[in-house]
N, C-alpha and C. Protein backbone atom coordinates (compact mmCIF):
# COMPACT_ATOMS: atom_id res chain seq x y z
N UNK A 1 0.83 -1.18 0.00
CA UNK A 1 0.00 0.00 0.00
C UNK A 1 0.88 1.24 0.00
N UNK A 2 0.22 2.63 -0.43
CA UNK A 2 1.17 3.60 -0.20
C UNK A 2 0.46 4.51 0.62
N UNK A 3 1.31 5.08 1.55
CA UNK A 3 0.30 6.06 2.07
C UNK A 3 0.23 7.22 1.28
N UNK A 4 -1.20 7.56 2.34
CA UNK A 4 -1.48 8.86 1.83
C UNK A 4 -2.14 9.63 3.39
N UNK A 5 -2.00 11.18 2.77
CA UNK A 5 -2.06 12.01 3.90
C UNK A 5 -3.00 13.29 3.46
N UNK A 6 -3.81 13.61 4.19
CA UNK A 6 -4.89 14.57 3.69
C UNK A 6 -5.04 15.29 4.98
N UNK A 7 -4.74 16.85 4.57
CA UNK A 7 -4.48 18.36 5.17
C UNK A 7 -5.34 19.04 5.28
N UNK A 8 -5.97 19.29 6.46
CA UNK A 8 -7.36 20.69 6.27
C UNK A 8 -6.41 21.66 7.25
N UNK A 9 -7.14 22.58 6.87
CA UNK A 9 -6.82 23.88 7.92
C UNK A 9 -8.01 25.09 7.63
N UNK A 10 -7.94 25.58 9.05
CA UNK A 10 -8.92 26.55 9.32
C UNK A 10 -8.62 27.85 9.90
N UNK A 11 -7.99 28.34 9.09
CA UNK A 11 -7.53 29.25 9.61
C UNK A 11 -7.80 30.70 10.69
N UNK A 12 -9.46 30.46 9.84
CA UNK A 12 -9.98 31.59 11.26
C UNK A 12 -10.63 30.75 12.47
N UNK A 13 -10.17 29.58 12.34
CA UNK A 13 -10.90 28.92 13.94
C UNK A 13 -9.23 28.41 14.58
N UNK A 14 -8.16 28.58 13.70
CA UNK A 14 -6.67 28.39 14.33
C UNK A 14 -6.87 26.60 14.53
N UNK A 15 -7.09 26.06 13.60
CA UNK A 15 -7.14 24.44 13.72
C UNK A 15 -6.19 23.92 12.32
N UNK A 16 -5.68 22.97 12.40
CA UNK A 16 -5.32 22.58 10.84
C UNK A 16 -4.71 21.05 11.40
N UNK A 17 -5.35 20.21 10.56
CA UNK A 17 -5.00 18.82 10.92
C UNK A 17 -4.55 18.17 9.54
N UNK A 18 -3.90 16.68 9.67
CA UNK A 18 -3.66 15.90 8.72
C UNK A 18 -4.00 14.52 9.37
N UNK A 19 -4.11 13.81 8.00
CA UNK A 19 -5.04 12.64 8.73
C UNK A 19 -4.12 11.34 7.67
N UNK A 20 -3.41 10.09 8.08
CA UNK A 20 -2.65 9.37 7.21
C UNK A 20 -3.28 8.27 7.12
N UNK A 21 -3.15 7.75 6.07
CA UNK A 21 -3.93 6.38 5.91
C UNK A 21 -2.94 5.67 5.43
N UNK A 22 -3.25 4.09 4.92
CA UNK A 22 -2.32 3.04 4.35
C UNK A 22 -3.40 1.66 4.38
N UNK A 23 -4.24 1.18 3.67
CA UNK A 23 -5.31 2.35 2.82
C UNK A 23 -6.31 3.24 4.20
N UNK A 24 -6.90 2.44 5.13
CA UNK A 24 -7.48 3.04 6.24
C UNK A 24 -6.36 3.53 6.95
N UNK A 25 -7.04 4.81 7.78
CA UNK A 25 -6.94 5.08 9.28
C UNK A 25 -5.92 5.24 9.45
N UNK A 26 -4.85 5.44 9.86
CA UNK A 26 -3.31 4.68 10.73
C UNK A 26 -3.22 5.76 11.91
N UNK A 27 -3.09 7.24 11.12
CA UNK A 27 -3.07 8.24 12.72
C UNK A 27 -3.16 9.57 12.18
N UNK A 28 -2.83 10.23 13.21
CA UNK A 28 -3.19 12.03 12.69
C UNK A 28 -2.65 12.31 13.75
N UNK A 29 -2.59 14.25 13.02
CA UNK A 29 -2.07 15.25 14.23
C UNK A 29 -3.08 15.99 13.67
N UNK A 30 -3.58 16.93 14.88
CA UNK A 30 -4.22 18.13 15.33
C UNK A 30 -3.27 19.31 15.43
N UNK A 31 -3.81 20.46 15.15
CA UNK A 31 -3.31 21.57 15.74
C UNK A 31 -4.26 22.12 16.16
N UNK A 32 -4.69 22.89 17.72
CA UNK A 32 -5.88 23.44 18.14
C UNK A 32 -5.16 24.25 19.45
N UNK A 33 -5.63 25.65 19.98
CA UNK A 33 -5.59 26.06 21.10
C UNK A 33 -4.60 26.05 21.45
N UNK A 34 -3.15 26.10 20.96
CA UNK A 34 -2.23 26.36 20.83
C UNK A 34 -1.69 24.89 21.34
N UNK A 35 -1.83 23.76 20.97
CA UNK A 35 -1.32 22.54 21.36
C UNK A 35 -1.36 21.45 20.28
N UNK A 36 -1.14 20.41 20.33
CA UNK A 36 -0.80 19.55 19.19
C UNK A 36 -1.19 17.95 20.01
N UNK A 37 -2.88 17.43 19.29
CA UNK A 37 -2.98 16.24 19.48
C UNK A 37 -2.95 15.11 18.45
N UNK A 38 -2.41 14.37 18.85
CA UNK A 38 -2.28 12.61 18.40
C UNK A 38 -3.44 11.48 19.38
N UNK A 39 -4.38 11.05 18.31
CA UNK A 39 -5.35 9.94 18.64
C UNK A 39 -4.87 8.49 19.44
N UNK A 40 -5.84 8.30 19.82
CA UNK A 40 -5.05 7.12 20.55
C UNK A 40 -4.97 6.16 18.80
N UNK A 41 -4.19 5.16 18.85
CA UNK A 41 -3.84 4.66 17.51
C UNK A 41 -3.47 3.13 17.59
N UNK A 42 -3.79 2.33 16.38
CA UNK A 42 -3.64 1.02 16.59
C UNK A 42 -1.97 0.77 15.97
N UNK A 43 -1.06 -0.71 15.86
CA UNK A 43 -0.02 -0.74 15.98
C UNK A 43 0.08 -0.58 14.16
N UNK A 44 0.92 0.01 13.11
CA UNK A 44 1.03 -0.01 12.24
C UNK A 44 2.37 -0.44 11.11
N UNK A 45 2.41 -0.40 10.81
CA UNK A 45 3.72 -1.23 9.95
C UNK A 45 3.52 0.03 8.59
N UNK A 46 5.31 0.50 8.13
CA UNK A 46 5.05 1.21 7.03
C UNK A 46 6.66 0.89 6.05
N UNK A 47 6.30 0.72 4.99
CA UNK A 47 7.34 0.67 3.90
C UNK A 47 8.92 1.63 4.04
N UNK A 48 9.99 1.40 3.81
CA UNK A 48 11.05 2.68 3.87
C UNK A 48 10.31 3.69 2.83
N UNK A 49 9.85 3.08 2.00
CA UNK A 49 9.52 4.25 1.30
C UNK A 49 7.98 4.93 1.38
N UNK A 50 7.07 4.52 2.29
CA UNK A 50 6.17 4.94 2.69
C UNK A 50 6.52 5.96 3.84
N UNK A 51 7.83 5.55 4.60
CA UNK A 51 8.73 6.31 5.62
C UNK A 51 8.56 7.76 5.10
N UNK A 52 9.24 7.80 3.80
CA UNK A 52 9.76 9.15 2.99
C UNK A 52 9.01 9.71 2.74
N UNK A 53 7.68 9.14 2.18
CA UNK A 53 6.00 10.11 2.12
C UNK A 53 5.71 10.32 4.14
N UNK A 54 5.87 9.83 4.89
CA UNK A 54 5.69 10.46 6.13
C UNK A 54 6.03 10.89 6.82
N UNK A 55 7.70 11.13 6.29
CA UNK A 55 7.55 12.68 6.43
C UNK A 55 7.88 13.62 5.78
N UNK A 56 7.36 13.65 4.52
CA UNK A 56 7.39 14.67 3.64
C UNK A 56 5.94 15.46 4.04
N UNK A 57 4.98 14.36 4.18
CA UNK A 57 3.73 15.39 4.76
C UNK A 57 3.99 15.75 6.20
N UNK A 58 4.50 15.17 7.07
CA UNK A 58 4.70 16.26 8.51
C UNK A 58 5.55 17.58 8.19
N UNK A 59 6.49 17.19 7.29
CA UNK A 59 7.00 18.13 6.50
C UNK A 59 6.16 19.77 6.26
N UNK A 60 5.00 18.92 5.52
CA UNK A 60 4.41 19.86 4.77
C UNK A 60 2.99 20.23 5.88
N UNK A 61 2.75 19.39 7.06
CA UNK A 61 2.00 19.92 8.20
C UNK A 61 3.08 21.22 8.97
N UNK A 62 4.31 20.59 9.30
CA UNK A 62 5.01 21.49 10.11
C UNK A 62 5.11 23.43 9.50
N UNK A 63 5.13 22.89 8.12
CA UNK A 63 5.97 24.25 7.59
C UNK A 63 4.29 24.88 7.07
N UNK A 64 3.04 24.54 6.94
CA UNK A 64 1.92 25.03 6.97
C UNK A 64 1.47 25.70 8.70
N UNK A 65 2.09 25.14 9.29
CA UNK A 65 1.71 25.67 10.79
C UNK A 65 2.33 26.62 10.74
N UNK A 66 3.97 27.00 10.85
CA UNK A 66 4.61 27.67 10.89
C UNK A 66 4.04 29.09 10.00
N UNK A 67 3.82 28.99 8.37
CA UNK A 67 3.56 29.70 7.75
C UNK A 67 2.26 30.42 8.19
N UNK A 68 1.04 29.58 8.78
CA UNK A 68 -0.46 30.18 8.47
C UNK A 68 -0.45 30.33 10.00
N UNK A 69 0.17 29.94 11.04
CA UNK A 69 -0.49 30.83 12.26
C UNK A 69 0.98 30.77 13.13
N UNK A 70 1.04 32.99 12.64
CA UNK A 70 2.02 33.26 13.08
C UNK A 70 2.15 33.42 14.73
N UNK A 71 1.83 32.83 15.52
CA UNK A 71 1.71 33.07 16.55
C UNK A 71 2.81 31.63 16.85
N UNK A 72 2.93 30.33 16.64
CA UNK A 72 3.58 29.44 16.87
C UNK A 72 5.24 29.34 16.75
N UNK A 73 5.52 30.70 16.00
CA UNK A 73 6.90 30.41 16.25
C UNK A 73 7.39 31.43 16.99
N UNK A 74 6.44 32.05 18.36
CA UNK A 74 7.23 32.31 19.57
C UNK A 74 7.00 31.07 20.38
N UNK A 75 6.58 30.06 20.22
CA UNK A 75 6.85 28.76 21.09
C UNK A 75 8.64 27.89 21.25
N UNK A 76 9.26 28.63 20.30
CA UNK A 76 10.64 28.23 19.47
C UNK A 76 10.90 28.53 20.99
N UNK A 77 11.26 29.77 21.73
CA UNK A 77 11.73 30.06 22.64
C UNK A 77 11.35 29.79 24.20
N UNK A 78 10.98 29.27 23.90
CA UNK A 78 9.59 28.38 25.72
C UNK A 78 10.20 27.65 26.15
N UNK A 79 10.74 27.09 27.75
CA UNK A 79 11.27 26.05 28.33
C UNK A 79 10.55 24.64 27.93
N UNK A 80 11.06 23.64 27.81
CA UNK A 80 10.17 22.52 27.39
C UNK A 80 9.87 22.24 28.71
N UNK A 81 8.40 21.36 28.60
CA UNK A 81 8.11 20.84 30.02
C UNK A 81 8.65 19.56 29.92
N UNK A 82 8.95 19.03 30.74
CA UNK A 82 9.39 17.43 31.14
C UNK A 82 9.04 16.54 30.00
N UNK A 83 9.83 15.69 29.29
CA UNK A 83 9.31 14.86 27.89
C UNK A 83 10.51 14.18 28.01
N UNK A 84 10.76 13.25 26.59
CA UNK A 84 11.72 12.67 26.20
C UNK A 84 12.05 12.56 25.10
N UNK A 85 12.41 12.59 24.15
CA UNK A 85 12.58 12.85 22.56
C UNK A 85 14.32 11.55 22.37
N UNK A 86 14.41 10.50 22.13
CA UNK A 86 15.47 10.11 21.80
C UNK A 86 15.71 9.27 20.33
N UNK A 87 16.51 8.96 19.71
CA UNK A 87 17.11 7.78 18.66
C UNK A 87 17.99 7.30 19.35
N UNK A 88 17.81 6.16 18.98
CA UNK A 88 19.08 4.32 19.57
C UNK A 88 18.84 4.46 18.21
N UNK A 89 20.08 4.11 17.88
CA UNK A 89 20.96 3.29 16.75
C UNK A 89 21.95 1.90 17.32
N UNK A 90 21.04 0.91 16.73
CA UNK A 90 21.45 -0.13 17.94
C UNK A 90 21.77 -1.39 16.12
N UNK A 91 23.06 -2.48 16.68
CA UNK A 91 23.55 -3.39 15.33
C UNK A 91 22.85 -4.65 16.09
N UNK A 92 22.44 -4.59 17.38
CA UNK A 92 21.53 -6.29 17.76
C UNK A 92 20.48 -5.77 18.20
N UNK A 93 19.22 -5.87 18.06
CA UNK A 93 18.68 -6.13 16.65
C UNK A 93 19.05 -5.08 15.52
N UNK A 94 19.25 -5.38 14.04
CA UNK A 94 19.66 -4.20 13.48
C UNK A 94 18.20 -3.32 13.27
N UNK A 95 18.42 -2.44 14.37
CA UNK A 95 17.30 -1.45 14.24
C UNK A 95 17.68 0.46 14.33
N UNK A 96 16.89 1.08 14.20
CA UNK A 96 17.24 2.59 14.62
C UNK A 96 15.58 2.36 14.82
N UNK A 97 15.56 3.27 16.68
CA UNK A 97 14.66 3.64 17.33
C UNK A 97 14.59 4.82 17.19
N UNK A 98 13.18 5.68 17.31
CA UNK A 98 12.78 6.77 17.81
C UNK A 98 11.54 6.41 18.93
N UNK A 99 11.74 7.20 20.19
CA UNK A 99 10.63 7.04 20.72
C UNK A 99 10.26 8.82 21.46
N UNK A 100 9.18 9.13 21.96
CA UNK A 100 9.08 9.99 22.54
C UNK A 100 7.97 10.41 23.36
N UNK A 101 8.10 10.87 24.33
CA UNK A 101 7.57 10.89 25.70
C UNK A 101 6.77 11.64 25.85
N UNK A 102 5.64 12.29 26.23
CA UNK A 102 5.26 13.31 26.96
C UNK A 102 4.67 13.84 28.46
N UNK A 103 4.75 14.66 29.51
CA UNK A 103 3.73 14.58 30.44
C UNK A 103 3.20 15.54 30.35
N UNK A 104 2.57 15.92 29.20
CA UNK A 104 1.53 16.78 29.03
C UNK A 104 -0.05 16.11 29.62
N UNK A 105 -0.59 15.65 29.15
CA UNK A 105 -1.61 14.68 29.39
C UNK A 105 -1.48 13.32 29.41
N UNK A 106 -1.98 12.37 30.06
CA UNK A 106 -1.58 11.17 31.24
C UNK A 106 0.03 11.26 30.15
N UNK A 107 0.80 10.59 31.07
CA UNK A 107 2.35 10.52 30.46
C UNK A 107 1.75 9.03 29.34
N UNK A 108 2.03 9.39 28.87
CA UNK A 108 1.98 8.45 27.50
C UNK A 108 3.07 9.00 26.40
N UNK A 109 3.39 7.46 25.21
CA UNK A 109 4.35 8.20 24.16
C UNK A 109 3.62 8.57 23.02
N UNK A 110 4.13 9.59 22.76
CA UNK A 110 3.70 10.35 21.26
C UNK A 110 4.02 9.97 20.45
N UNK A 111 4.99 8.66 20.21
CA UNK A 111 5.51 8.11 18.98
C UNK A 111 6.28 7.01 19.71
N UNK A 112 5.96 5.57 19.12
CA UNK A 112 7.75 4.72 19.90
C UNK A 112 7.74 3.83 18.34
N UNK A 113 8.77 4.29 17.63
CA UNK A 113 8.78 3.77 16.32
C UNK A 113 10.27 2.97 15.91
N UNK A 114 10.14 1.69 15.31
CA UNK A 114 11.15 0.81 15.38
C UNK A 114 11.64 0.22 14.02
N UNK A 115 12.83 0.73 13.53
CA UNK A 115 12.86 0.34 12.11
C UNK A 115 13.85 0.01 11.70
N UNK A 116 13.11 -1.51 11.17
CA UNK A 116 14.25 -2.74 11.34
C UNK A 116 14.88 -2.87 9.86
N UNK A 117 16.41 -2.15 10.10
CA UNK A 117 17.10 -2.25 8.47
C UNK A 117 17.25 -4.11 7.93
N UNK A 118 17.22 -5.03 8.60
CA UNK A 118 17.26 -5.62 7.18
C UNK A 118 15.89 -5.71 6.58
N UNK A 119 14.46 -5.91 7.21
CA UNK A 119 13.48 -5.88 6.40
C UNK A 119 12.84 -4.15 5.98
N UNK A 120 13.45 -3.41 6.16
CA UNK A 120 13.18 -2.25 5.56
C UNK A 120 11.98 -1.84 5.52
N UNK A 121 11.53 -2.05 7.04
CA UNK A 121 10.10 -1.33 7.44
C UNK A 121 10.13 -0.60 9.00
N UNK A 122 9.02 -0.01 9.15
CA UNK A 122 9.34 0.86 10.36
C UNK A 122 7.99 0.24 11.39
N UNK A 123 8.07 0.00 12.38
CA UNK A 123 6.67 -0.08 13.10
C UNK A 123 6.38 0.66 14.24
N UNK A 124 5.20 1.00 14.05
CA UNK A 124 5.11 2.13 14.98
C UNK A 124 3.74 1.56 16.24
N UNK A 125 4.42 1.83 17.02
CA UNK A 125 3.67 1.51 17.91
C UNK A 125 2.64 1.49 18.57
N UNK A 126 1.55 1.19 19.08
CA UNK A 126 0.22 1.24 19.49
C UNK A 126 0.21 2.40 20.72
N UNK A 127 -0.97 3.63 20.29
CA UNK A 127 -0.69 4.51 21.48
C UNK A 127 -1.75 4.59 22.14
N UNK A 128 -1.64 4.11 23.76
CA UNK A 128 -2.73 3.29 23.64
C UNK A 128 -4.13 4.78 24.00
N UNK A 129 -3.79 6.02 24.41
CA UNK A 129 -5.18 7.13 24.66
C UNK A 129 -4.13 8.25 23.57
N UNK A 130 -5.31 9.10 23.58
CA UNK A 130 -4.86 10.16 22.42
C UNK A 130 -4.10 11.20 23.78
N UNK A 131 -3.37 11.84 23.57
CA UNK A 131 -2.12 12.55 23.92
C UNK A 131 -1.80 13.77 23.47
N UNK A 132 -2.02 15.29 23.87
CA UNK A 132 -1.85 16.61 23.56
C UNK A 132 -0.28 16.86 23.92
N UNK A 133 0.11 17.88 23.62
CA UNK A 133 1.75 18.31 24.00
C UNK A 133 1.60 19.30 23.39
N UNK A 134 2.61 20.24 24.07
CA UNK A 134 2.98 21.78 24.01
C UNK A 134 3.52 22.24 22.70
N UNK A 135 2.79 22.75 21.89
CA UNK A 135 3.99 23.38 20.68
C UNK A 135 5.05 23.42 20.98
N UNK A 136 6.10 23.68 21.97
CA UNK A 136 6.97 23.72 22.34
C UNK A 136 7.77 22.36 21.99
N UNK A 137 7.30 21.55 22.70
CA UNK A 137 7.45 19.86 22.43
C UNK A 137 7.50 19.70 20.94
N UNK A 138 6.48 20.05 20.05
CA UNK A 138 6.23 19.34 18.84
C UNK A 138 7.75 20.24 18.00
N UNK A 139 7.54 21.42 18.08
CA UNK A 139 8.42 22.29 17.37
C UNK A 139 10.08 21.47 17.54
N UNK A 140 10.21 21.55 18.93
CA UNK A 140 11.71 20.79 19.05
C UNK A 140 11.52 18.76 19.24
N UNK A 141 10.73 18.19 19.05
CA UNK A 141 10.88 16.79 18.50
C UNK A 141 10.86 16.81 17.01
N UNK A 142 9.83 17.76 16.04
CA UNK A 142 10.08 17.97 14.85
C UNK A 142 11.65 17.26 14.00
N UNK A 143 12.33 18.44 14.34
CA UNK A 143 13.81 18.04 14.08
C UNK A 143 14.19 17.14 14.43
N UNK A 144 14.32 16.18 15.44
CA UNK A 144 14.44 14.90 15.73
C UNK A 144 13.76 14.20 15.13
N UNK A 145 12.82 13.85 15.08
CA UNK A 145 12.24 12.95 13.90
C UNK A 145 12.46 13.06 12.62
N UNK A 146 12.84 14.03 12.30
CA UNK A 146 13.31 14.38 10.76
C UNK A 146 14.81 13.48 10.49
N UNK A 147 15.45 13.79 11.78
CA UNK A 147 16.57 13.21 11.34
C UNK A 147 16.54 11.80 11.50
N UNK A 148 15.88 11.41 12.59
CA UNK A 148 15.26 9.78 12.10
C UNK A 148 14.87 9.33 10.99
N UNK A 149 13.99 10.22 10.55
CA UNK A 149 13.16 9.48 8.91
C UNK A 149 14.34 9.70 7.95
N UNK A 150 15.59 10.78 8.47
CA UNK A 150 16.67 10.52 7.48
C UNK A 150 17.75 9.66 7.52
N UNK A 151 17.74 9.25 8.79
CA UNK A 151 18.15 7.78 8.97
C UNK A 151 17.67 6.64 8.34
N UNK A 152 16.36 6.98 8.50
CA UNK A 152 15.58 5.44 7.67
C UNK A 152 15.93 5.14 6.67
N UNK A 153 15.96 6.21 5.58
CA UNK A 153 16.02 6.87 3.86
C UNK A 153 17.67 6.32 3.91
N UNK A 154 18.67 6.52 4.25
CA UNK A 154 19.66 6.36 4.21
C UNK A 154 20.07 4.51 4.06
N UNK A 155 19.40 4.12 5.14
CA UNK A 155 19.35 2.55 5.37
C UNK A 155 19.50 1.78 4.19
């Protein structure tokens, strides 16, 4: 399957979401009230090169936020609240991890994604309640995940 990713935004209600499928469902981000939610979500499996379409559209979520509501990039400068944002690059199992944390709402992860270079897929993990976090959070894990999915691409 390939994914696909479909973008609304609202600009005079300050909302703009994307929603990914592979062919149904798989997950989404929100932007609302100056915070950023992720659904609770079932466990998913995605292609390296389905990798590269996801995140070319967070890509193209991130840099639509940035552009259409100028108010989010004074969040650049905000203490983060308590989280975790990491990559393992690990040769037993041959994998590169991303996972990441939040205690914004109940501590749950916002992403724990595992992608195993010799079969050249990524799986992402089951989350098990939907989970808000601080622009702050999303703005600086952004870049970290980017450089993960350019880890993947590289593989």
């Amino acid at each position: 399957m390939t994914l696909t990713g479909i973008m609304t935004q609202n600009t005079s209600g300050n909302t703009q979401n994307i929603v990914y499928n592979n062919p149904g469902f798989i997950d989404s981000i929100t932007y609302a009230s100056n915070g950023i939610t992720y659904p609770k979500a079932s466990t998913f499996t995605l292609s390296q090169s389905d990798c590269s379409l996801f995140l070319a559209y967070k890509l193209q979520f991130y840099n639509a936020l940035l552009q259409n509501f100028k108010t989010v990039t004074s969040y650049f400068n905000i203490e983060l609240p308590v989280c975790l944002m990491e990559i393992q690059s690990l040769s037993s199992p041959n994998t590169i991890r991303y996972h990441q944390t939040s205690t914004s709402t109940p501590t749950t992860h916002v992403y724990n994604i595992t992608f195993d270079r010799d079969a050249l897929t990524a799986t992402f993990a089951a989350r098990p309640s939907a989970i808000t976090i601080t622009l702050q959070e999303y703005l600086n894990a952004f870049q970290l995940i980017q450089i993960f999915f350019n880890q993947i691409a590289l593989a």
